[in-house]
C-alpha atoms as a PDB file:
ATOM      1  CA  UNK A   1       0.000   0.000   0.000  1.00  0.00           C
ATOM      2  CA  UNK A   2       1.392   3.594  -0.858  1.00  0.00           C
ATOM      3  CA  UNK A   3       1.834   5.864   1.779  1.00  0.00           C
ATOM      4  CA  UNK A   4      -0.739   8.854   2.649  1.00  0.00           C
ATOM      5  CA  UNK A   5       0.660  12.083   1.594  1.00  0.00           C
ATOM      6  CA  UNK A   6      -0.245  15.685   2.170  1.00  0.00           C
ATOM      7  CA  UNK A   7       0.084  19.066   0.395  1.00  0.00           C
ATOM      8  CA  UNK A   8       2.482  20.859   2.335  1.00  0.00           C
ATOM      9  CA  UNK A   9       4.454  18.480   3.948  1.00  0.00           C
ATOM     10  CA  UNK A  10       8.177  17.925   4.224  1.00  0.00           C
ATOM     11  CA  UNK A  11       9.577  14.732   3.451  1.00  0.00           C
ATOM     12  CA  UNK A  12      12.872  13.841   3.302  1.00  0.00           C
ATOM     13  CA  UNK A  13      13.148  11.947  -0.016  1.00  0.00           C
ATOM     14  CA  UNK A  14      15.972   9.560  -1.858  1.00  0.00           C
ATOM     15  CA  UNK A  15      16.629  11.549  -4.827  1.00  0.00           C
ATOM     16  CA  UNK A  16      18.197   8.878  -6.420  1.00  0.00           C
ATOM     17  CA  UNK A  17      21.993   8.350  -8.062  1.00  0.00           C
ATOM     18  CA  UNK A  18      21.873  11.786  -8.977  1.00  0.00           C
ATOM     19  CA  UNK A  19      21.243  13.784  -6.150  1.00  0.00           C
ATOM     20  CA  UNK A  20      21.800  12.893  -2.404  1.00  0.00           C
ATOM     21  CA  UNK A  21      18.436  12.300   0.125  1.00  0.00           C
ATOM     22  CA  UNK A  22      16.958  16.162   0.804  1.00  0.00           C
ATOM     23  CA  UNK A  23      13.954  17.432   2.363  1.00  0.00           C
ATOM     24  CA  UNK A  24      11.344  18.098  -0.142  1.00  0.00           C
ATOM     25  CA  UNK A  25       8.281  20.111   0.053  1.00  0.00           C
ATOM     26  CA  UNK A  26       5.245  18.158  -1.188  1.00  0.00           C
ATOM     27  CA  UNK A  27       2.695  19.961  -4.134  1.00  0.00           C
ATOM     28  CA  UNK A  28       0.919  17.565  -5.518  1.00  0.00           C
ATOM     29  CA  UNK A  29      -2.393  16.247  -3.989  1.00  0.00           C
ATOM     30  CA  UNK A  30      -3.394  13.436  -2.642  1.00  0.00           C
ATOM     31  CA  UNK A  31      -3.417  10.427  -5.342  1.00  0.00           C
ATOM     32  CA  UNK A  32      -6.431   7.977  -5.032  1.00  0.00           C
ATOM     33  CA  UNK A  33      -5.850   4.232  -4.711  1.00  0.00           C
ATOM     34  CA  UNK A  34      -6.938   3.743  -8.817  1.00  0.00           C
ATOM     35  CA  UNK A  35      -3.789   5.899  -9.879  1.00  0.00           C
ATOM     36  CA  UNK A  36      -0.450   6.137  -9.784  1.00  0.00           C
ATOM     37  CA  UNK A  37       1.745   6.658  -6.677  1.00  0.00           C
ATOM     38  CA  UNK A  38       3.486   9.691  -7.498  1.00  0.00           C
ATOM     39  CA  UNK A  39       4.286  13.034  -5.670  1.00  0.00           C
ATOM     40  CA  UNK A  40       5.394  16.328  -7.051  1.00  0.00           C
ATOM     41  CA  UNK A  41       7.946  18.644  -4.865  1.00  0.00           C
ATOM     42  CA  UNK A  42       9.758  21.366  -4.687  1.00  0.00           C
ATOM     43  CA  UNK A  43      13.269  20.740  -2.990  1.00  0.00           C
ATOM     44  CA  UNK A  44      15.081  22.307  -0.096  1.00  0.00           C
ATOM     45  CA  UNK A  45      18.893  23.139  -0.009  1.00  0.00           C
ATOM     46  CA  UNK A  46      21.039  24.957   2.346  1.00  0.00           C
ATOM     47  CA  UNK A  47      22.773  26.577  -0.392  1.00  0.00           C
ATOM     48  CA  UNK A  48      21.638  30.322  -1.067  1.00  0.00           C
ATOM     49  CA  UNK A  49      22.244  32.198  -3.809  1.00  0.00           C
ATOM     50  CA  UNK A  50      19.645  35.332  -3.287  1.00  0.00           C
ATOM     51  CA  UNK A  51      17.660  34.521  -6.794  1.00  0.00           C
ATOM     52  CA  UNK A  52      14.327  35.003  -7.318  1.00  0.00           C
ATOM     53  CA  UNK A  53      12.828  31.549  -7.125  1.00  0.00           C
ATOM     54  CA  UNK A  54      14.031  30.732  -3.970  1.00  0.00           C
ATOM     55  CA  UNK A  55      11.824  31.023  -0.999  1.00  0.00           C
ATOM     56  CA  UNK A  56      13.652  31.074   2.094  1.00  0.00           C
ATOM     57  CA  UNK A  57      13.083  28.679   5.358  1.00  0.00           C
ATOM     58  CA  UNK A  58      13.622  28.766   8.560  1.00  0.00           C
ATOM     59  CA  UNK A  59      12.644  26.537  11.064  1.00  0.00           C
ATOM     60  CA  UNK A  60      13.596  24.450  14.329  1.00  0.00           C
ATOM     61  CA  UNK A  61      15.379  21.326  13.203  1.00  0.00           C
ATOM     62  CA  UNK A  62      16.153  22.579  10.000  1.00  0.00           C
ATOM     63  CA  UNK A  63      19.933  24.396   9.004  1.00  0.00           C
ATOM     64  CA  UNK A  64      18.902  27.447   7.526  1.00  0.00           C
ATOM     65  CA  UNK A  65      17.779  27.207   3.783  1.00  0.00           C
ATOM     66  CA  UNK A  66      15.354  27.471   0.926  1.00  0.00           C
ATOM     67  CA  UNK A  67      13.145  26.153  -1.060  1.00  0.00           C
ATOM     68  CA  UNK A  68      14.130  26.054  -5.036  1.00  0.00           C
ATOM     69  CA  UNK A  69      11.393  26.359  -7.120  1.00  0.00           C
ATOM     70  CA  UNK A  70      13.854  25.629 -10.072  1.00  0.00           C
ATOM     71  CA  UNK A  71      14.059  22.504  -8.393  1.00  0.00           C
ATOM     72  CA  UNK A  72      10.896  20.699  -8.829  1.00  0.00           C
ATOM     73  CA  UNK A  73      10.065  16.847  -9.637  1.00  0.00           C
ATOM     74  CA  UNK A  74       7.883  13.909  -9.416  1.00  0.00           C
ATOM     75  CA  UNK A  75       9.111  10.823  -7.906  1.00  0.00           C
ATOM     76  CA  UNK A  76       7.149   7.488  -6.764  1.00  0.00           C
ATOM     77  CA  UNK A  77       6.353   7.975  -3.219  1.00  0.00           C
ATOM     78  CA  UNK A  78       8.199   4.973  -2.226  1.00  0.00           C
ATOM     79  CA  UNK A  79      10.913   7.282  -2.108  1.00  0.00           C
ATOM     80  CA  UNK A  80       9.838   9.245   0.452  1.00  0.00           C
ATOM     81  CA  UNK A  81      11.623   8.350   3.695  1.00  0.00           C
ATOM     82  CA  UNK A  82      10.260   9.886   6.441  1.00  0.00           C
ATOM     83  CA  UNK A  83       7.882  13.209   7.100  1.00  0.00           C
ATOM     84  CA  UNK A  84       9.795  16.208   8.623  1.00  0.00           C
ATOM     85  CA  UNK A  85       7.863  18.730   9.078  1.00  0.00           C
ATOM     86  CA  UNK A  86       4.585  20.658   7.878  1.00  0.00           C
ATOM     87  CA  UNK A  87       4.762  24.053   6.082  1.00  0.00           C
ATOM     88  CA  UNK A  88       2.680  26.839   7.563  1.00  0.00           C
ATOM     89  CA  UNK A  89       0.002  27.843   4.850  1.00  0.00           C
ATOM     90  CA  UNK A  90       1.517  31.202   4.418  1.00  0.00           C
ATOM     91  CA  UNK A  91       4.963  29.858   3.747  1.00  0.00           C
ATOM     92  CA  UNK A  92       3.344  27.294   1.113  1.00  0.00           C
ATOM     93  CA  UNK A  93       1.515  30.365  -0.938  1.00  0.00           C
ATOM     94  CA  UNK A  94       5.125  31.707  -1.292  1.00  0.00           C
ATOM     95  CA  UNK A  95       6.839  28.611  -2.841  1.00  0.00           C
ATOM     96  CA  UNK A  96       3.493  27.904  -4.768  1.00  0.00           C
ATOM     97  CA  UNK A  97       4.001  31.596  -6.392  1.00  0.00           C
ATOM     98  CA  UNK A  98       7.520  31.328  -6.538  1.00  0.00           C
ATOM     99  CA  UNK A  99       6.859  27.972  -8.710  1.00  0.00           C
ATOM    100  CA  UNK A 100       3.689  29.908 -10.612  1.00  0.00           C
ATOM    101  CA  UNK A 101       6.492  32.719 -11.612  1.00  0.00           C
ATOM    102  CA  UNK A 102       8.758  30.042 -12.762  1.00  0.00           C
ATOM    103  CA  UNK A 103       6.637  28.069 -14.897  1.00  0.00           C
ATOM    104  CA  UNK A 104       5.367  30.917 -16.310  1.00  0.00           C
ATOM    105  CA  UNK A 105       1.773  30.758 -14.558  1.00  0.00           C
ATOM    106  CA  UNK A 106       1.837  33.755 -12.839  1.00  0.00           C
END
């Protein structure tokens, strides 16, 4: 059985051979049992560079950071490894616009 995932919620997640486990935030909704097993995120890193997609986070248990919204993916949510945290709703309308502004949606 896939595991329950919600909008907002930090995971860390196994990246795979290309990129080392990170936290990720999760964007996608919830997937129903008839389809597939996949989340959308936007990743966190610790490295800042001041651009304009990145949406800055700080929060106990957490080095200091920020969300990429160049960073984005789908994996299957077998990769997720644990749950971290969850975003406050204000924090999650700034990496949703950051993401909008990147994609070209906003």
């Amino acid at each position: 059985m896939a595991r329950r995932v919600t909008r907002g919620e930090i995971w860390m997640v196994d990246l795979g051979m290309t990129a080392k486990p990170r936290p990720c935030l999760i964007l996608s909704v919830p997937f129903g049992d008839d389809e597939k097993a996949v989340v959308t995120y936007v990743a966190r890193t610790t490295q800042r560079h001041g651009w304009r997609f990145e949406i800055e986070h700080d929060a106990p248990n957490f080095l200091p950071g920020v969300f990429d919204a160049q960073n984005i993916g789908t994996v299957p949510a077998v990769k997720l490894m644990r749950l971290l945290a969850r975003l406050p709703a204000d924090k999650l309308a700034e990496v949703e616009a950051a993401v909008q502004r990147w994609l070209g949606f906003a």
